[in-house]
N, C-alpha and C. Protein backbone atom coordinates (compact mmCIF):
# COMPACT_ATOMS: atom_id res chain seq x y z
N UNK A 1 109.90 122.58 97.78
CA UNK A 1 110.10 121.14 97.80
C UNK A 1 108.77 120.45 98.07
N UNK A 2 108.56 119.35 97.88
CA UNK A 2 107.03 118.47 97.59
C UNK A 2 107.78 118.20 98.97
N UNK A 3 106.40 117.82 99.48
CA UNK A 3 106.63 116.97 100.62
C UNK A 3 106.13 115.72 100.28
N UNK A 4 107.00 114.95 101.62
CA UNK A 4 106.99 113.26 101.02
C UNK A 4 105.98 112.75 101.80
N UNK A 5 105.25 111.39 100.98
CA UNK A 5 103.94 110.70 101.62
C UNK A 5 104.24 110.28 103.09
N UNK A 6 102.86 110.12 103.64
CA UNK A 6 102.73 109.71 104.64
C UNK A 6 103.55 108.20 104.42
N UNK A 7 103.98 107.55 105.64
CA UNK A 7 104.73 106.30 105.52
C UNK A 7 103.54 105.60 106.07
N UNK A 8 102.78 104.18 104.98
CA UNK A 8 102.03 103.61 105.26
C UNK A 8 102.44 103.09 107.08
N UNK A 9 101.13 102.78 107.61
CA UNK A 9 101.00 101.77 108.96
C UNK A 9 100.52 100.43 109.00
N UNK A 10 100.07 99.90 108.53
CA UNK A 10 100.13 98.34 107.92
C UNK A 10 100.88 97.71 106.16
N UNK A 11 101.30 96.57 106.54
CA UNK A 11 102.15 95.88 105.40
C UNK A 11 100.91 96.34 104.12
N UNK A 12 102.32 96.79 102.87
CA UNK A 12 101.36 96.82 101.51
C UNK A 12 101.26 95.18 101.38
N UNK A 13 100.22 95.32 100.55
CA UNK A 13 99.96 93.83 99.56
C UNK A 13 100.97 94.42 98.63
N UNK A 14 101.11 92.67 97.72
CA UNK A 14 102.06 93.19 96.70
C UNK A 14 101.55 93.03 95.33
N UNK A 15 102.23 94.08 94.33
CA UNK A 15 101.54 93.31 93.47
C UNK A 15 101.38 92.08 92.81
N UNK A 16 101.72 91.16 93.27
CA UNK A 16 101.32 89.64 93.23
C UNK A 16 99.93 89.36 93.98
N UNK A 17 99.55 90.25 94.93
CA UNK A 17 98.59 90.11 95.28
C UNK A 17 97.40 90.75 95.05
N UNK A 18 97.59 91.64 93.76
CA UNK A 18 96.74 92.40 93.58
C UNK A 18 95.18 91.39 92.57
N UNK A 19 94.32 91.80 93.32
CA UNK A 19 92.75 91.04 92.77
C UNK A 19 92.47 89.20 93.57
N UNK A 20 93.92 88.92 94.09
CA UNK A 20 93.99 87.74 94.98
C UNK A 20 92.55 87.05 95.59
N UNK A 21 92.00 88.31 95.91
CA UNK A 21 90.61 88.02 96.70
C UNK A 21 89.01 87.47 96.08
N UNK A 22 89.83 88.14 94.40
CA UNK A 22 88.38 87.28 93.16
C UNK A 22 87.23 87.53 93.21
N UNK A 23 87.07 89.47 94.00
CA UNK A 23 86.08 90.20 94.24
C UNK A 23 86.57 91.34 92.89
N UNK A 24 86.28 91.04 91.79
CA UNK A 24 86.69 91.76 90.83
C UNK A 24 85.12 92.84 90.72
N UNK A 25 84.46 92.98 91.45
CA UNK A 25 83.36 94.09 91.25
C UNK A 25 83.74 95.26 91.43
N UNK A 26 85.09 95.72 92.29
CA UNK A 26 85.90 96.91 92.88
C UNK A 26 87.18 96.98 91.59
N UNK A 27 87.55 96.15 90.81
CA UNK A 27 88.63 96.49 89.57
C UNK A 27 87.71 97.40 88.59
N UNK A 28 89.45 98.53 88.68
CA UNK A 28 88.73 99.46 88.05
C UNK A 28 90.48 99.95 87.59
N UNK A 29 90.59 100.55 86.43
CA UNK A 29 91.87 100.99 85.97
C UNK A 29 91.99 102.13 85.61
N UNK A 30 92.66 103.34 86.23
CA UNK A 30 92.81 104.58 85.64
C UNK A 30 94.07 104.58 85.25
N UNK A 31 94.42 105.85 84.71
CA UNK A 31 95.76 106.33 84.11
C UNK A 31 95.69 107.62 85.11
N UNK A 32 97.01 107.61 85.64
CA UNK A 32 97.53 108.72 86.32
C UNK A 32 98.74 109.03 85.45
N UNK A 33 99.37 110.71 85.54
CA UNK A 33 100.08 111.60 85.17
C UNK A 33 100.96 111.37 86.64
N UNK A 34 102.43 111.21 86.39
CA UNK A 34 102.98 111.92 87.50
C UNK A 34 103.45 113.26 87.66
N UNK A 35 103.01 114.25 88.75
CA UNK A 35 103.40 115.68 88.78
C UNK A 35 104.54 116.03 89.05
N UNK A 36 105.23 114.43 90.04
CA UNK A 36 107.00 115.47 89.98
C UNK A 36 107.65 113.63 89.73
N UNK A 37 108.75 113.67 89.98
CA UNK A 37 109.32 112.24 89.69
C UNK A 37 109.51 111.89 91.41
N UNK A 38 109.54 110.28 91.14
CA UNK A 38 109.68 110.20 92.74
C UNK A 38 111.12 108.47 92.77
N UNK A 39 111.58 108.23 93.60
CA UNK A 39 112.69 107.64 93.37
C UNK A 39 112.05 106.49 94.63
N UNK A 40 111.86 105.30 94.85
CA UNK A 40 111.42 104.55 95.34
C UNK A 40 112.32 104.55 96.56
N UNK A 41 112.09 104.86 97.58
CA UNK A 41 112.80 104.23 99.13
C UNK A 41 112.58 103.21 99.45
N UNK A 42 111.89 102.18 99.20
CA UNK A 42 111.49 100.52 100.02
C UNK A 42 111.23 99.68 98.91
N UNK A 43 112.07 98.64 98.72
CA UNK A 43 111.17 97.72 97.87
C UNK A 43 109.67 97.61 97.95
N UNK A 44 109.56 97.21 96.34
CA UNK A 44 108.39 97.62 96.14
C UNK A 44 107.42 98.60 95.88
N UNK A 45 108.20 99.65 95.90
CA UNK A 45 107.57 101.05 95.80
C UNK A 45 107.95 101.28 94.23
N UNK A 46 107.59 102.20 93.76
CA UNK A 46 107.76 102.17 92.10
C UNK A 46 108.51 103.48 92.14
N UNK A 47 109.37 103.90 91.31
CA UNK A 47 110.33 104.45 90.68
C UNK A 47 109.87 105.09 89.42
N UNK A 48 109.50 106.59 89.34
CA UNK A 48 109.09 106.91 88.06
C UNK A 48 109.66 108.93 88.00
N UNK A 49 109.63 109.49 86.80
CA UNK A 49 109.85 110.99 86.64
C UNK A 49 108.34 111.54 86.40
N UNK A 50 108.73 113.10 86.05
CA UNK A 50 107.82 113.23 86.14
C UNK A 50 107.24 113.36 84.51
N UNK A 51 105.85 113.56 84.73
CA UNK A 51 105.56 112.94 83.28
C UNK A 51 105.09 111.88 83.17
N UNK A 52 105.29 110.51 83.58
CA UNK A 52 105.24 109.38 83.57
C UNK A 52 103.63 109.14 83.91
N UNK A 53 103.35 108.10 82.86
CA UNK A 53 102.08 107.82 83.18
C UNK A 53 101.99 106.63 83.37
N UNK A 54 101.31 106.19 84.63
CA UNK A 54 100.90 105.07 85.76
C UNK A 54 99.57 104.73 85.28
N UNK A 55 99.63 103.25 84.94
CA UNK A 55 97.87 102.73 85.31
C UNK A 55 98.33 101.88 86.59
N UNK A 56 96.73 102.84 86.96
CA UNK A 56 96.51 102.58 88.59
C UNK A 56 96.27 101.36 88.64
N UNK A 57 96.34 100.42 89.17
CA UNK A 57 96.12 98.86 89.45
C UNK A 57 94.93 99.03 90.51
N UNK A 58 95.22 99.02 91.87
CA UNK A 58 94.45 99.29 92.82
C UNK A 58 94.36 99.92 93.75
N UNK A 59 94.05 100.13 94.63
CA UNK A 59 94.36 101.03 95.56
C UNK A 59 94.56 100.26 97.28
N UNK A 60 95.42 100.47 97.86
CA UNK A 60 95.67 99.69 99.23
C UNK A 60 94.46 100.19 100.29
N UNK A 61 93.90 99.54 100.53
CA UNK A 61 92.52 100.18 101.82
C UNK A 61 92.81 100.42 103.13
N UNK A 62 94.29 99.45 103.20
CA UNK A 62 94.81 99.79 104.34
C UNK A 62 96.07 100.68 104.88
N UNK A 63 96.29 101.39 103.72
CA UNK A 63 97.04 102.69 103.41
C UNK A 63 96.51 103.73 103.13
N UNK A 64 95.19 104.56 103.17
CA UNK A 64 94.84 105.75 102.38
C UNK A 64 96.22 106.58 101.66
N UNK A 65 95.98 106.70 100.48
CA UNK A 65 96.74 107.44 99.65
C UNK A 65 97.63 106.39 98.61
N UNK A 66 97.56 105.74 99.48
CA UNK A 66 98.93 104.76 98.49
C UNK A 66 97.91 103.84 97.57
N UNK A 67 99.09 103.43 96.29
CA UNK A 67 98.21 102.51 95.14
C UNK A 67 99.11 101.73 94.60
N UNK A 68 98.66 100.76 93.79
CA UNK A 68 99.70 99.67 93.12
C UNK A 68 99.51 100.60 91.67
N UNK A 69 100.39 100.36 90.83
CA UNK A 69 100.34 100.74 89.89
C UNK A 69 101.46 100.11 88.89
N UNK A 70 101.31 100.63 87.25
CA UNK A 70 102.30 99.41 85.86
C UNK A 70 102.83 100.82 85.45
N UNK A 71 103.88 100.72 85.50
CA UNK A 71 104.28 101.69 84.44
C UNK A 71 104.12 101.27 83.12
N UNK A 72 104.23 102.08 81.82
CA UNK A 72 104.00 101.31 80.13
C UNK A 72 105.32 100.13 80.10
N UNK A 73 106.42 100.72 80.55
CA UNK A 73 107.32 99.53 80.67
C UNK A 73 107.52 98.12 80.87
N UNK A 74 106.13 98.09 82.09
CA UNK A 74 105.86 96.86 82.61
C UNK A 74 106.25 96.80 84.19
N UNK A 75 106.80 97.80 84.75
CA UNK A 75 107.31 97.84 86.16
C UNK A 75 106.20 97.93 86.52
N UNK A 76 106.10 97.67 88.00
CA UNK A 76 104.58 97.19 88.85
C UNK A 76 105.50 97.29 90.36
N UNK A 77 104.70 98.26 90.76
CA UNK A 77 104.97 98.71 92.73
C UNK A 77 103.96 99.62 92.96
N UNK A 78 104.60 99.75 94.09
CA UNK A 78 103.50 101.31 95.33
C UNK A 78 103.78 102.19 95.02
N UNK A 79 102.92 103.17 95.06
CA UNK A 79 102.94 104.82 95.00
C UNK A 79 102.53 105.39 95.81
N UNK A 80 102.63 106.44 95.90
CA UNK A 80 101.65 107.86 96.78
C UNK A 80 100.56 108.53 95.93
N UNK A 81 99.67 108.66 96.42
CA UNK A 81 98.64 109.11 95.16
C UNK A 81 98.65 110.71 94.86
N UNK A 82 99.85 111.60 96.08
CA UNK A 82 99.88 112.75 96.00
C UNK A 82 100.95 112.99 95.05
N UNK A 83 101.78 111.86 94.62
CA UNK A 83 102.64 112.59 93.49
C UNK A 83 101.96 112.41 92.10
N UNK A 84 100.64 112.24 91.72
CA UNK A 84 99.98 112.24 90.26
C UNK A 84 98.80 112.82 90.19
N UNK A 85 98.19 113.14 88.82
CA UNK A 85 97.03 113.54 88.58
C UNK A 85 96.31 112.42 88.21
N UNK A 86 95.02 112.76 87.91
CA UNK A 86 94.10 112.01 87.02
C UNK A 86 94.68 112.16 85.34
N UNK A 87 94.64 111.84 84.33
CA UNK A 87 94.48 112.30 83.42
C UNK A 87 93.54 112.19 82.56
N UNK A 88 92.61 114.01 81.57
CA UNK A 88 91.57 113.71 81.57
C UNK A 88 91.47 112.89 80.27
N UNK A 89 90.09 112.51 79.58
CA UNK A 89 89.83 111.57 78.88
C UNK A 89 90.57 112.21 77.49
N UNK A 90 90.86 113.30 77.12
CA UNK A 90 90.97 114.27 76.02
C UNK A 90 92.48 114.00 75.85
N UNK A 91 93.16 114.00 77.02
CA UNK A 91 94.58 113.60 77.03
C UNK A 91 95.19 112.64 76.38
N UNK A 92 94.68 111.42 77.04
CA UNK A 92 94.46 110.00 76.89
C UNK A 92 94.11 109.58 75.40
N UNK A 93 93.51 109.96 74.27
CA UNK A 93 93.09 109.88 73.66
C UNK A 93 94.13 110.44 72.57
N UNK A 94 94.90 111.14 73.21
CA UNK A 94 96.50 111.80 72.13
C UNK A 94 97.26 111.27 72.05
N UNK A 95 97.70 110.29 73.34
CA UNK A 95 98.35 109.06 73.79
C UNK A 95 98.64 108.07 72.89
């Protein structure tokens, strides 16, 4: 069995708040792979299987591990960054 993320210790931002601050020198967008599926416990958390590929939105600074992220669908919440990979550029490109 995967074990489950750490439970953040300060409030996520949401994604409504994501880039809020208009320090866009730190926006940066990857594509993550998810390695197993994960089922959202808290609003706001994102809901995806596995397979599923996430662009990363941002990353919470005051969570290590956790990230905002879009599914292709258009859904937008939190993740754990231990349930995905990177995916490499070769992948992406089959997509």
């Amino acid at each position: 069995a995967i074990p489950k993320p750490p439970r953040p210790n300060q409030p996520f931002i949401t994604p409504d708040q994501v880039g809020a601050g208009g320090d866009n020198s730190q926006h940066r967008v990857l594509i993550k792979k998810a390695m197993s599926g994960y089922e959202a416990l808290k609003e706001g958390e994102l809901s995806f299987s596995e397979g599923s590929l996430i662009t990363e939105i941002s990353q919470d600074a005051d969570n290590p591990g956790w990230c905002v992220g879009r599914l292709p669908d258009g859904t937008t919440g939190r993740f754990h960054s231990s349930f995905v990979e990177d995916v490499p550029p070769e992948e992406l490109a089959a997509v």
